[in-house]
C-alpha atoms as a PDB file:
ATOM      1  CA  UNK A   1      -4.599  61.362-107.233  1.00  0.00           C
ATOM      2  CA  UNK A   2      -4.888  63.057-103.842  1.00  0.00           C
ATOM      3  CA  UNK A   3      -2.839  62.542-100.920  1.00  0.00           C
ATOM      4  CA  UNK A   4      -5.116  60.782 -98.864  1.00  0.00           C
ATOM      5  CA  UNK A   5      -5.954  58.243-101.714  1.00  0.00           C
ATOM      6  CA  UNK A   6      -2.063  57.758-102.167  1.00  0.00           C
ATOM      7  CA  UNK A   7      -1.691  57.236 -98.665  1.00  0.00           C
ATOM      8  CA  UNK A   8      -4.177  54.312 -98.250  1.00  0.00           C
ATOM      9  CA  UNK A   9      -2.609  52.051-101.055  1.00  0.00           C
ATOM     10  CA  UNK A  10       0.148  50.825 -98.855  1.00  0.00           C
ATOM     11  CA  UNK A  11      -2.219  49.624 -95.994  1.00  0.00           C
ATOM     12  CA  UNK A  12      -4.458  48.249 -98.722  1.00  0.00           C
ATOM     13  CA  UNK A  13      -0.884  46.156 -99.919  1.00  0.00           C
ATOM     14  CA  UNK A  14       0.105  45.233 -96.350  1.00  0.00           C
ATOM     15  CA  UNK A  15      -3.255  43.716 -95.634  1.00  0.00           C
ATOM     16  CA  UNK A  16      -3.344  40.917 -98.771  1.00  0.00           C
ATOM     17  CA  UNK A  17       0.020  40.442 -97.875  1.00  0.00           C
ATOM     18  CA  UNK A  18      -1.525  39.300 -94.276  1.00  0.00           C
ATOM     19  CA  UNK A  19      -3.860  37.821 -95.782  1.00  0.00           C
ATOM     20  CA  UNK A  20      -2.370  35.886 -98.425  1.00  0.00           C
ATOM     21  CA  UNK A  21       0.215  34.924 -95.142  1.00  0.00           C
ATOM     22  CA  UNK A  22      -2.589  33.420 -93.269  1.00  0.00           C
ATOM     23  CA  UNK A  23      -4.175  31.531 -95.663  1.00  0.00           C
ATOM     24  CA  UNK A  24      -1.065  29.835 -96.736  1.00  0.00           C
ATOM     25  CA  UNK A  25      -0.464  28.661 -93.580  1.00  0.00           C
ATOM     26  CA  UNK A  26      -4.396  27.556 -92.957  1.00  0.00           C
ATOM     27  CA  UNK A  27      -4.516  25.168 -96.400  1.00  0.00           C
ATOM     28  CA  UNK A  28      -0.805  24.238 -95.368  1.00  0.00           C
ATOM     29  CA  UNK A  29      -2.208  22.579 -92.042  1.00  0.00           C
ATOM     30  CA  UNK A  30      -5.580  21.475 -93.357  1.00  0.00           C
ATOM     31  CA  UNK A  31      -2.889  19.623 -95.640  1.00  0.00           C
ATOM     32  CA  UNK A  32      -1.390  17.988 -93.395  1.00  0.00           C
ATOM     33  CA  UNK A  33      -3.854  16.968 -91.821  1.00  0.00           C
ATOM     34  CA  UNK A  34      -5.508  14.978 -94.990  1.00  0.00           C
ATOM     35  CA  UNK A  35      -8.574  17.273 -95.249  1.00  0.00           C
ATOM     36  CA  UNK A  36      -7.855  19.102 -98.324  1.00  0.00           C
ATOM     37  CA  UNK A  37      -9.442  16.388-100.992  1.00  0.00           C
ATOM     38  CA  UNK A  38     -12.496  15.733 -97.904  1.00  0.00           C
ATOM     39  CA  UNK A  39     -13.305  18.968 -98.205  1.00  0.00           C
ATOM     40  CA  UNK A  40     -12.500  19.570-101.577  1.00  0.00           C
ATOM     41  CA  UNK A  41     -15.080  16.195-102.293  1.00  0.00           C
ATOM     42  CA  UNK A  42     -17.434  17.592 -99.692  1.00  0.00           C
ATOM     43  CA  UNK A  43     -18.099  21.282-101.093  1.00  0.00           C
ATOM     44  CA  UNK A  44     -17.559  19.822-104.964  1.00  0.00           C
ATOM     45  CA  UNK A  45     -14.169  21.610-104.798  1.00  0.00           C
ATOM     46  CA  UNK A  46     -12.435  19.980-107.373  1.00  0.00           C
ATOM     47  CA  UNK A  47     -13.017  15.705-106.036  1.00  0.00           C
ATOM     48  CA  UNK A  48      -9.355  15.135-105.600  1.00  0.00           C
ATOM     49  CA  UNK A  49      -8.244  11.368-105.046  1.00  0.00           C
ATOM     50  CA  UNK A  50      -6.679   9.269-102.093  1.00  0.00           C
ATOM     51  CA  UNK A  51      -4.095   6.469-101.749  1.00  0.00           C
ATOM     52  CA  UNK A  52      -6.524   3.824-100.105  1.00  0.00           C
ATOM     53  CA  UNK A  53      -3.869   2.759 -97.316  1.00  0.00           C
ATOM     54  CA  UNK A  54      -3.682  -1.059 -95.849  1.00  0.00           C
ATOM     55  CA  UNK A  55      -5.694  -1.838 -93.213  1.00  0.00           C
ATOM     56  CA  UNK A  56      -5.799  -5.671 -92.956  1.00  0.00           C
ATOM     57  CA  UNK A  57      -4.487  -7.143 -89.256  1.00  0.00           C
ATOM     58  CA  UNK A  58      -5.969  -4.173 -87.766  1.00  0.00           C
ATOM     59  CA  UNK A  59      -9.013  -3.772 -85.310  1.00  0.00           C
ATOM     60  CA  UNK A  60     -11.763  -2.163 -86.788  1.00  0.00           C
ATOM     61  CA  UNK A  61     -11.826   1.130 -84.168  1.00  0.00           C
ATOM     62  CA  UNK A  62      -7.810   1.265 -85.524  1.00  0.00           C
ATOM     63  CA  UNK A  63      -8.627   0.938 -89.245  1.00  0.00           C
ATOM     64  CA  UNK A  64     -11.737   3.672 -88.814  1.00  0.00           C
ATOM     65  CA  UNK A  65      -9.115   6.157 -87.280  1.00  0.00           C
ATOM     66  CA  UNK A  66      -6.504   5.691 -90.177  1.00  0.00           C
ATOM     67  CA  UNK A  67      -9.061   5.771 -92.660  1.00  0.00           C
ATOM     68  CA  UNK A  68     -10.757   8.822 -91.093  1.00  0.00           C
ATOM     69  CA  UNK A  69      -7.476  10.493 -91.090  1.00  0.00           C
ATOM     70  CA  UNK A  70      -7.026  10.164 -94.681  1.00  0.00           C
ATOM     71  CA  UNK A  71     -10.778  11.979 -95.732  1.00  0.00           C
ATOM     72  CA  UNK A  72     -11.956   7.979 -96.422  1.00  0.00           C
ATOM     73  CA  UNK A  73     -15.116   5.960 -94.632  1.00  0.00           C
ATOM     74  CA  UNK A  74     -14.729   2.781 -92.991  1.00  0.00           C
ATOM     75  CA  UNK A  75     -17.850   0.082 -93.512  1.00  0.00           C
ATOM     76  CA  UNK A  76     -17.568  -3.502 -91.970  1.00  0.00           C
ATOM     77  CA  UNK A  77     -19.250  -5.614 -95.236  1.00  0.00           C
ATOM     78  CA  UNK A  78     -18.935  -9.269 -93.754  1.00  0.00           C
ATOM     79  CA  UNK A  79     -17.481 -12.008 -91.764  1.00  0.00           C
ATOM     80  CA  UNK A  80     -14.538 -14.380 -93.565  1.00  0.00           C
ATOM     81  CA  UNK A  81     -13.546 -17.407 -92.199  1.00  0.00           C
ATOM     82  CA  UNK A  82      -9.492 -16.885 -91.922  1.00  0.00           C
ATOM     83  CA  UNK A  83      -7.149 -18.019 -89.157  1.00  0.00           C
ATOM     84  CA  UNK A  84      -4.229 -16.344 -90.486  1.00  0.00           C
ATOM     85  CA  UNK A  85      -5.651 -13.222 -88.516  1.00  0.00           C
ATOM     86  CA  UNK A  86      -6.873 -13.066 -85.173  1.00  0.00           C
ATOM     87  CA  UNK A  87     -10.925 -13.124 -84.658  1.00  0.00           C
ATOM     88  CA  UNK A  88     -11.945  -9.529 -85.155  1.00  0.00           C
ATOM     89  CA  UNK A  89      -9.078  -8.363 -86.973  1.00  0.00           C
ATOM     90  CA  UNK A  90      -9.483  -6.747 -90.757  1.00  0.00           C
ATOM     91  CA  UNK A  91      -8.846 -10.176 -92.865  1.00  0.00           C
ATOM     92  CA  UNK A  92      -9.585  -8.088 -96.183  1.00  0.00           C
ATOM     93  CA  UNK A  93     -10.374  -4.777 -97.757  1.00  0.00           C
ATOM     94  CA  UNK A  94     -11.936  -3.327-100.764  1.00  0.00           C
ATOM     95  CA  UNK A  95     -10.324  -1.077-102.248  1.00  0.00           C
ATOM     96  CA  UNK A  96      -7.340  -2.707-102.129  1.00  0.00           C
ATOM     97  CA  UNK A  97      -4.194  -1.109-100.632  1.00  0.00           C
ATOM     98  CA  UNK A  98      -2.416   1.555-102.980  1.00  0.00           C
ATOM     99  CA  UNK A  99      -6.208   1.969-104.778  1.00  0.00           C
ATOM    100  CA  UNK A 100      -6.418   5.673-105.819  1.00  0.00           C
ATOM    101  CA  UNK A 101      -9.915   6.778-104.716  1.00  0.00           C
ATOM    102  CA  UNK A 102     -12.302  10.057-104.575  1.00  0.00           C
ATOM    103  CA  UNK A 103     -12.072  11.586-101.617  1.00  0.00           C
ATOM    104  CA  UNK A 104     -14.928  10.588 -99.301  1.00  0.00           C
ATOM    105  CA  UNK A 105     -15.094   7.870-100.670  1.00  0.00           C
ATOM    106  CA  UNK A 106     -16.084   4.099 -98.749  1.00  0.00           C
ATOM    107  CA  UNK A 107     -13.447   1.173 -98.124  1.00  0.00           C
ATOM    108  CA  UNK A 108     -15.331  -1.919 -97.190  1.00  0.00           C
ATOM    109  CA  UNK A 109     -13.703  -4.209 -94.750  1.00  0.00           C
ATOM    110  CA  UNK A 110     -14.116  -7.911 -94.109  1.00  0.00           C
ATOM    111  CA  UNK A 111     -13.119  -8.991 -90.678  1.00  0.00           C
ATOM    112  CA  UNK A 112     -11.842 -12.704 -89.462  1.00  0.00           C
ATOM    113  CA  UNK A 113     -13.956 -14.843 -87.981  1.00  0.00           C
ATOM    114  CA  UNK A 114     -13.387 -16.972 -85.162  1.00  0.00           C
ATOM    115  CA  UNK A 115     -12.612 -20.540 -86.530  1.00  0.00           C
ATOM    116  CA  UNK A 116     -14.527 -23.295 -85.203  1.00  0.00           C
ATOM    117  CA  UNK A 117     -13.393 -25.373 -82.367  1.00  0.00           C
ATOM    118  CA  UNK A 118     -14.217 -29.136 -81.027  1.00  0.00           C
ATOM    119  CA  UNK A 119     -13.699 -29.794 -77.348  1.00  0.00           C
ATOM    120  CA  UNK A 120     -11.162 -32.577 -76.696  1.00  0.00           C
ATOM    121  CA  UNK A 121     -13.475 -36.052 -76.241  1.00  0.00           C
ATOM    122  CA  UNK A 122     -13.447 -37.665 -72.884  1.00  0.00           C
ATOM    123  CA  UNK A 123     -10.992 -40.866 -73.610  1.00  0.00           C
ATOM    124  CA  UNK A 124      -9.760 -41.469 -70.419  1.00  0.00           C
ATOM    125  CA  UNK A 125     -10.137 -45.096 -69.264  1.00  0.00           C
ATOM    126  CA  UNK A 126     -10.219 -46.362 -72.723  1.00  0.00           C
ATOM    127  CA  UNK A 127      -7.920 -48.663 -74.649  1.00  0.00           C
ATOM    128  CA  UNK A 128      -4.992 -47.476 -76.576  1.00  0.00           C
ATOM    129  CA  UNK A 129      -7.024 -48.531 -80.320  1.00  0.00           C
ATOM    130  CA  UNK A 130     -10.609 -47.173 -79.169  1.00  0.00           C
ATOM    131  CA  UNK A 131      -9.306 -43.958 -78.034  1.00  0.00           C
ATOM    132  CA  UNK A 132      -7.335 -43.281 -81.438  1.00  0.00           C
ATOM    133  CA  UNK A 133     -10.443 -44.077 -83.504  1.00  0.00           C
ATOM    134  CA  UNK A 134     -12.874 -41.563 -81.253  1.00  0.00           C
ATOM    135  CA  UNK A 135     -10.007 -38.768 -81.252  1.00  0.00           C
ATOM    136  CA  UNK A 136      -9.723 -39.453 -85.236  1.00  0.00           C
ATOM    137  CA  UNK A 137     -13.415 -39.095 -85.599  1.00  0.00           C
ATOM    138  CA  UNK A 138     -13.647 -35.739 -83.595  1.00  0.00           C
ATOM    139  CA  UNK A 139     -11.315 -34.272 -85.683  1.00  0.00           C
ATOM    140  CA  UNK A 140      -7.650 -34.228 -83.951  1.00  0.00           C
ATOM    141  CA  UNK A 141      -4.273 -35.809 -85.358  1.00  0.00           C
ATOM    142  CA  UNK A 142      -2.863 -38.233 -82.652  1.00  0.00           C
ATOM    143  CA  UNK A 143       0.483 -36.264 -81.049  1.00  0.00           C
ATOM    144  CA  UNK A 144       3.327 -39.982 -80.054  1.00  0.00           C
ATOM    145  CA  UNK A 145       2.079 -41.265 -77.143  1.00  0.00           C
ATOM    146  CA  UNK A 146       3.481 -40.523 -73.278  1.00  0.00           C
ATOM    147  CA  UNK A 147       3.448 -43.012 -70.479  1.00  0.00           C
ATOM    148  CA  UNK A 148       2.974 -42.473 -66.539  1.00  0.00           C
ATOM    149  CA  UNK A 149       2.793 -44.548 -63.763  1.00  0.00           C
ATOM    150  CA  UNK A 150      -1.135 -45.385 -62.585  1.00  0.00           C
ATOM    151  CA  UNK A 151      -1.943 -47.932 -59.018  1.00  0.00           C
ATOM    152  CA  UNK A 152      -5.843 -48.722 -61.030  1.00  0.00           C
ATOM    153  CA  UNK A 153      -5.635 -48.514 -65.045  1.00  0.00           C
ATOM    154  CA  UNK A 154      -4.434 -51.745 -67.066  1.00  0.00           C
ATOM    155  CA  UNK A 155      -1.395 -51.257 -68.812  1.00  0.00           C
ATOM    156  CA  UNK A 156      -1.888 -49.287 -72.229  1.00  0.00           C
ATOM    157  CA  UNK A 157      -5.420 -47.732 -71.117  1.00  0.00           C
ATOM    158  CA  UNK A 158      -5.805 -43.968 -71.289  1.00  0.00           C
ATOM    159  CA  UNK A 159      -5.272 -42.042 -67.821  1.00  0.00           C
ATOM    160  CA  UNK A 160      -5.031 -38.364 -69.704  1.00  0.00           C
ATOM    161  CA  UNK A 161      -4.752 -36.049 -72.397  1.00  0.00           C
ATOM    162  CA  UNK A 162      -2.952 -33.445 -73.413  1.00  0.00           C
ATOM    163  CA  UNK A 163      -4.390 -30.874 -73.712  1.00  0.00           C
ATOM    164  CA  UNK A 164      -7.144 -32.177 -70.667  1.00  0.00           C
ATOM    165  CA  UNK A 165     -10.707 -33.523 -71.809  1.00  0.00           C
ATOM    166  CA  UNK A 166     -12.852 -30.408 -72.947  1.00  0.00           C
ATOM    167  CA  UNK A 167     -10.309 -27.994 -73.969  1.00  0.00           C
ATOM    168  CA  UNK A 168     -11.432 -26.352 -77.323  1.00  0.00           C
ATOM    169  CA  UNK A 169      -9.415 -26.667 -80.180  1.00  0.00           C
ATOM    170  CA  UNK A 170      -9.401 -26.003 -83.834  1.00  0.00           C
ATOM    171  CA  UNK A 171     -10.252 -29.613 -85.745  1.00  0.00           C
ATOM    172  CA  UNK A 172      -6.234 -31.283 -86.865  1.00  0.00           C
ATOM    173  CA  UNK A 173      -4.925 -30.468 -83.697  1.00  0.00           C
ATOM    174  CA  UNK A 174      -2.732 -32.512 -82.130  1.00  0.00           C
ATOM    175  CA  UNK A 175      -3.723 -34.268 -78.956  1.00  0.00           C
ATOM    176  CA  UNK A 176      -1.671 -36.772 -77.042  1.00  0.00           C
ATOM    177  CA  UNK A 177      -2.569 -39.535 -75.448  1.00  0.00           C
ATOM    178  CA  UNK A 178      -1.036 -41.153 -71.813  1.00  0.00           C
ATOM    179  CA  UNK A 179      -1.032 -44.463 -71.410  1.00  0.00           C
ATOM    180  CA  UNK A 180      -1.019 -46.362 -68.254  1.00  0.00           C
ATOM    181  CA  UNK A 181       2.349 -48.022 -67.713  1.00  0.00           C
ATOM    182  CA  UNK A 182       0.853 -49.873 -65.007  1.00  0.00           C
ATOM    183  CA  UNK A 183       2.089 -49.315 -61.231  1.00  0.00           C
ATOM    184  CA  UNK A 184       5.293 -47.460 -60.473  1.00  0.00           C
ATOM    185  CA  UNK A 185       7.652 -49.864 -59.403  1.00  0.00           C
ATOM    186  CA  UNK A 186      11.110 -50.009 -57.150  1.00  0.00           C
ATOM    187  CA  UNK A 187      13.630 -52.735 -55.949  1.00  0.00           C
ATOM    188  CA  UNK A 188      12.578 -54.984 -52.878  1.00  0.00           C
ATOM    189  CA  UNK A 189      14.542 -54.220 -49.792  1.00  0.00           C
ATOM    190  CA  UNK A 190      16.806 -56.960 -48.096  1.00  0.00           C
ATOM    191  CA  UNK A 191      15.281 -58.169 -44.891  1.00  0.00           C
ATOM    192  CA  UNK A 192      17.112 -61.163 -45.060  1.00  0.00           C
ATOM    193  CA  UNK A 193      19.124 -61.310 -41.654  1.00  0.00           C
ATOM    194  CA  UNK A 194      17.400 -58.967 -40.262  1.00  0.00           C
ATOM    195  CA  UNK A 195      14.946 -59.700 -36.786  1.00  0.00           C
ATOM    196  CA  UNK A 196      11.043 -60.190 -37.872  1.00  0.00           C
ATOM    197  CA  UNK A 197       9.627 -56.885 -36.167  1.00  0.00           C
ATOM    198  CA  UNK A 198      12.190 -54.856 -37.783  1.00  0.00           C
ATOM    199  CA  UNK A 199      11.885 -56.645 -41.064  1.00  0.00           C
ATOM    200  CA  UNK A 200       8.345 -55.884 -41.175  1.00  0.00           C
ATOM    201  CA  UNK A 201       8.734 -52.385 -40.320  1.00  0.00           C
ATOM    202  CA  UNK A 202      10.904 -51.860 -43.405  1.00  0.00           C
ATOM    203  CA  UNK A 203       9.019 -53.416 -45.743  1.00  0.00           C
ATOM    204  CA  UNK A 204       5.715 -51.883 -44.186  1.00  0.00           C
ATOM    205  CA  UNK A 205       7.703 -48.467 -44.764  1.00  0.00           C
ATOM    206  CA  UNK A 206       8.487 -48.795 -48.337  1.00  0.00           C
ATOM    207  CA  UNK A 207       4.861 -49.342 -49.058  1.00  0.00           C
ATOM    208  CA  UNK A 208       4.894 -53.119 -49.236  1.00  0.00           C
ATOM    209  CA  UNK A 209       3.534 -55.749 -47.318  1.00  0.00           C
ATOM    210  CA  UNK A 210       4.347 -58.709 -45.388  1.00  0.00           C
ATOM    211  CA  UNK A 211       3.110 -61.822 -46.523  1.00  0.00           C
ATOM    212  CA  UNK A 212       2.748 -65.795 -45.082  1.00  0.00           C
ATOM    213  CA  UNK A 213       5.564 -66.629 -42.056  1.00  0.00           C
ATOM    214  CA  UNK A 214       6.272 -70.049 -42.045  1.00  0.00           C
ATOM    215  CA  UNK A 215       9.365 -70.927 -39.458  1.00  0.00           C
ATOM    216  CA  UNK A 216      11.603 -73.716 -39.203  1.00  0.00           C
ATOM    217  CA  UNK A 217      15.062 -73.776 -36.956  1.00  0.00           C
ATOM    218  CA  UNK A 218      18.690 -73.108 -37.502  1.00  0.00           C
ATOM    219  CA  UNK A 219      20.575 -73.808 -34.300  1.00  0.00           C
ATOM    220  CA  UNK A 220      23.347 -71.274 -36.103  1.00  0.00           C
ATOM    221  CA  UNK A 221      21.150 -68.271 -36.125  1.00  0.00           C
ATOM    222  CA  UNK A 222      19.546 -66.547 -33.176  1.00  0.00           C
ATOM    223  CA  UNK A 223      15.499 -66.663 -32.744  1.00  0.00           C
ATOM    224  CA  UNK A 224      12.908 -64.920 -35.056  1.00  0.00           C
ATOM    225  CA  UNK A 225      15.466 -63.531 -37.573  1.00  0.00           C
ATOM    226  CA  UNK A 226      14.600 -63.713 -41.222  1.00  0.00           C
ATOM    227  CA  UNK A 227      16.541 -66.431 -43.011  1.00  0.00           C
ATOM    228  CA  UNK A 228      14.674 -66.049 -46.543  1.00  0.00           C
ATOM    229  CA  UNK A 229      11.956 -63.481 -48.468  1.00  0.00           C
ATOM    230  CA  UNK A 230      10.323 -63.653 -51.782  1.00  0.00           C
ATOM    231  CA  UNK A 231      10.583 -62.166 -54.138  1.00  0.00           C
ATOM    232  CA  UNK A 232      13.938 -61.830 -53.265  1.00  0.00           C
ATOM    233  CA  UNK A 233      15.902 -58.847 -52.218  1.00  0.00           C
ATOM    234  CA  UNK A 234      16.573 -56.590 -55.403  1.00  0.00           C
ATOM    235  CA  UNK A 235      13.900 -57.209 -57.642  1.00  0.00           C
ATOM    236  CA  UNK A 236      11.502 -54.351 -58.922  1.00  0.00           C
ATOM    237  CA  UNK A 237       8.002 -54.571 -57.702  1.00  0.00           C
ATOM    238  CA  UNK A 238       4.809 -52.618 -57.234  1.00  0.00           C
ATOM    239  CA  UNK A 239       3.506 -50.894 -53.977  1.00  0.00           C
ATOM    240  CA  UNK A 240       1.613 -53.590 -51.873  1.00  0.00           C
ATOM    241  CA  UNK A 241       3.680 -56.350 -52.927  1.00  0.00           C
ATOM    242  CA  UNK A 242       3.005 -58.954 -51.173  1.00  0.00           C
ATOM    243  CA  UNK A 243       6.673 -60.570 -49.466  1.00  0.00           C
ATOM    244  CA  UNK A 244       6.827 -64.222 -47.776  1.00  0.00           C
ATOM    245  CA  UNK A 245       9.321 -64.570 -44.872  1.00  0.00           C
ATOM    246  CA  UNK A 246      11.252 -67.744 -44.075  1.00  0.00           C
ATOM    247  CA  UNK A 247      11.754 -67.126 -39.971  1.00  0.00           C
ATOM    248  CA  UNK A 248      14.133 -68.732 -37.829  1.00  0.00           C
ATOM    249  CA  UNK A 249      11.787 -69.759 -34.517  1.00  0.00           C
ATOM    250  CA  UNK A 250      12.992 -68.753 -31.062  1.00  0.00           C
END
């Protein structure tokens, strides 16, 4: 062998040593990177297989990205009915999770649909017995009952809802009903003793109202003072209840 030919065996060495170098670390990142078996399945390089991972609870665009990531295809199939995952949301998937697959090959996805909703019905202003049958017919479970304070509805008619009259809601939901307890009430004031203007003024400032004066005469008490009211002092009424003053003339 001559010189020169002796020479150019160590370049010749160091060169598949680069080489070999730089392709290790090429299939070492294509590795990581999940695109051995996709390209392996793409070029008929030897079809190597995939773990199929989980992709229910995610968003479609999230599941395509994971699935792309792994050398798999995403496909939405259908539309399930499922309100143990939000509308939208992967609700199942085919193959299931931990499935060893080809790579490049398709995971079919089936995505929750939005359940169906009934608006509340309009029940306001009915009685307590009709508004439980029309809220049993639409669908809802009666929530117990509140009470409030109304100046118009009869006692034990509907004044609201909760939730209000329209709101969408999936059918067995509970809805609850208000009932009127009729008008809010608070005790009478004492005008007894007191002079008729400023009697009237009091009672005209708690929101009641003065009813039929009739007068007679105490020589003991001084002119136009209130000697009696009813109802009497104390007792719970309404706004705009009527009082009748007993007056002392002048």
């Amino acid at each position: 062998m001559s010189d020169r030919g002796a020479g150019s065996l160590p370049a010749a060495i160091i060169a598949a040593v680069i080489t070999s170098i730089v392709m290790f670390f090429a299939l070492h990142t294509l590795e990581q990177r999940g695109m051995l078996s996709f390209l392996g399945a793409g070029w008929g390089g030897g079809g190597g297989t995939v773990e199929v991972p989980s992709i229910v609870g995610m968003q479609p665009d999230q599941a395509r990205e994971l699935l792309k990531g792994r050398g798999l295809l995403f496909t939405l199939s259908a539309e399930r009915e499922n309100t143990a995952f939000p509308a939208g949301a992967v609700a199942e998937q085919s193959p299931l999770p931990g499935s060893q697959v080809q790579a490049g090959s398709n995971v079919q996805a089936a995505v929750a649909r939005g359940g169906k909703q009934v608006p509340v019905p309009a029940l306001v202003g009915l009685k307590k017995e009709e508004a439980l049958r029309q809220l049993v017919a639409a669908g809802f479970v009666a929530a117990p009952e509140k009470e409030a304070n109304s100046e118009t509805a009869p006692v034990g008619t509907v004044v609201d809802t909760q939730p209000a009259p329209g709101t969408p809601l999936k059918p067995q939901s509970q809805v609850t009903l208000v009932l009127s307890s009729g008008p809010s009430t608070k005790p009478l004031p004492k005008v007894v003793g007191m002079r008729l203007r400023a009697a009237r003024e009091l009672l005209e400032q708690q929101g009641f109202k003065v009813g039929k004066l009739r007068y007679t005469y105490d020589n003991q008490r001084d002119g136009s003072i209130v000697l009696d009211q009813k109802p009497s002092a104390g007792a719970p009424a309404p706004g705009g209840t009527v009082v009748d003053l007993v007056v002392n003339e002048d």
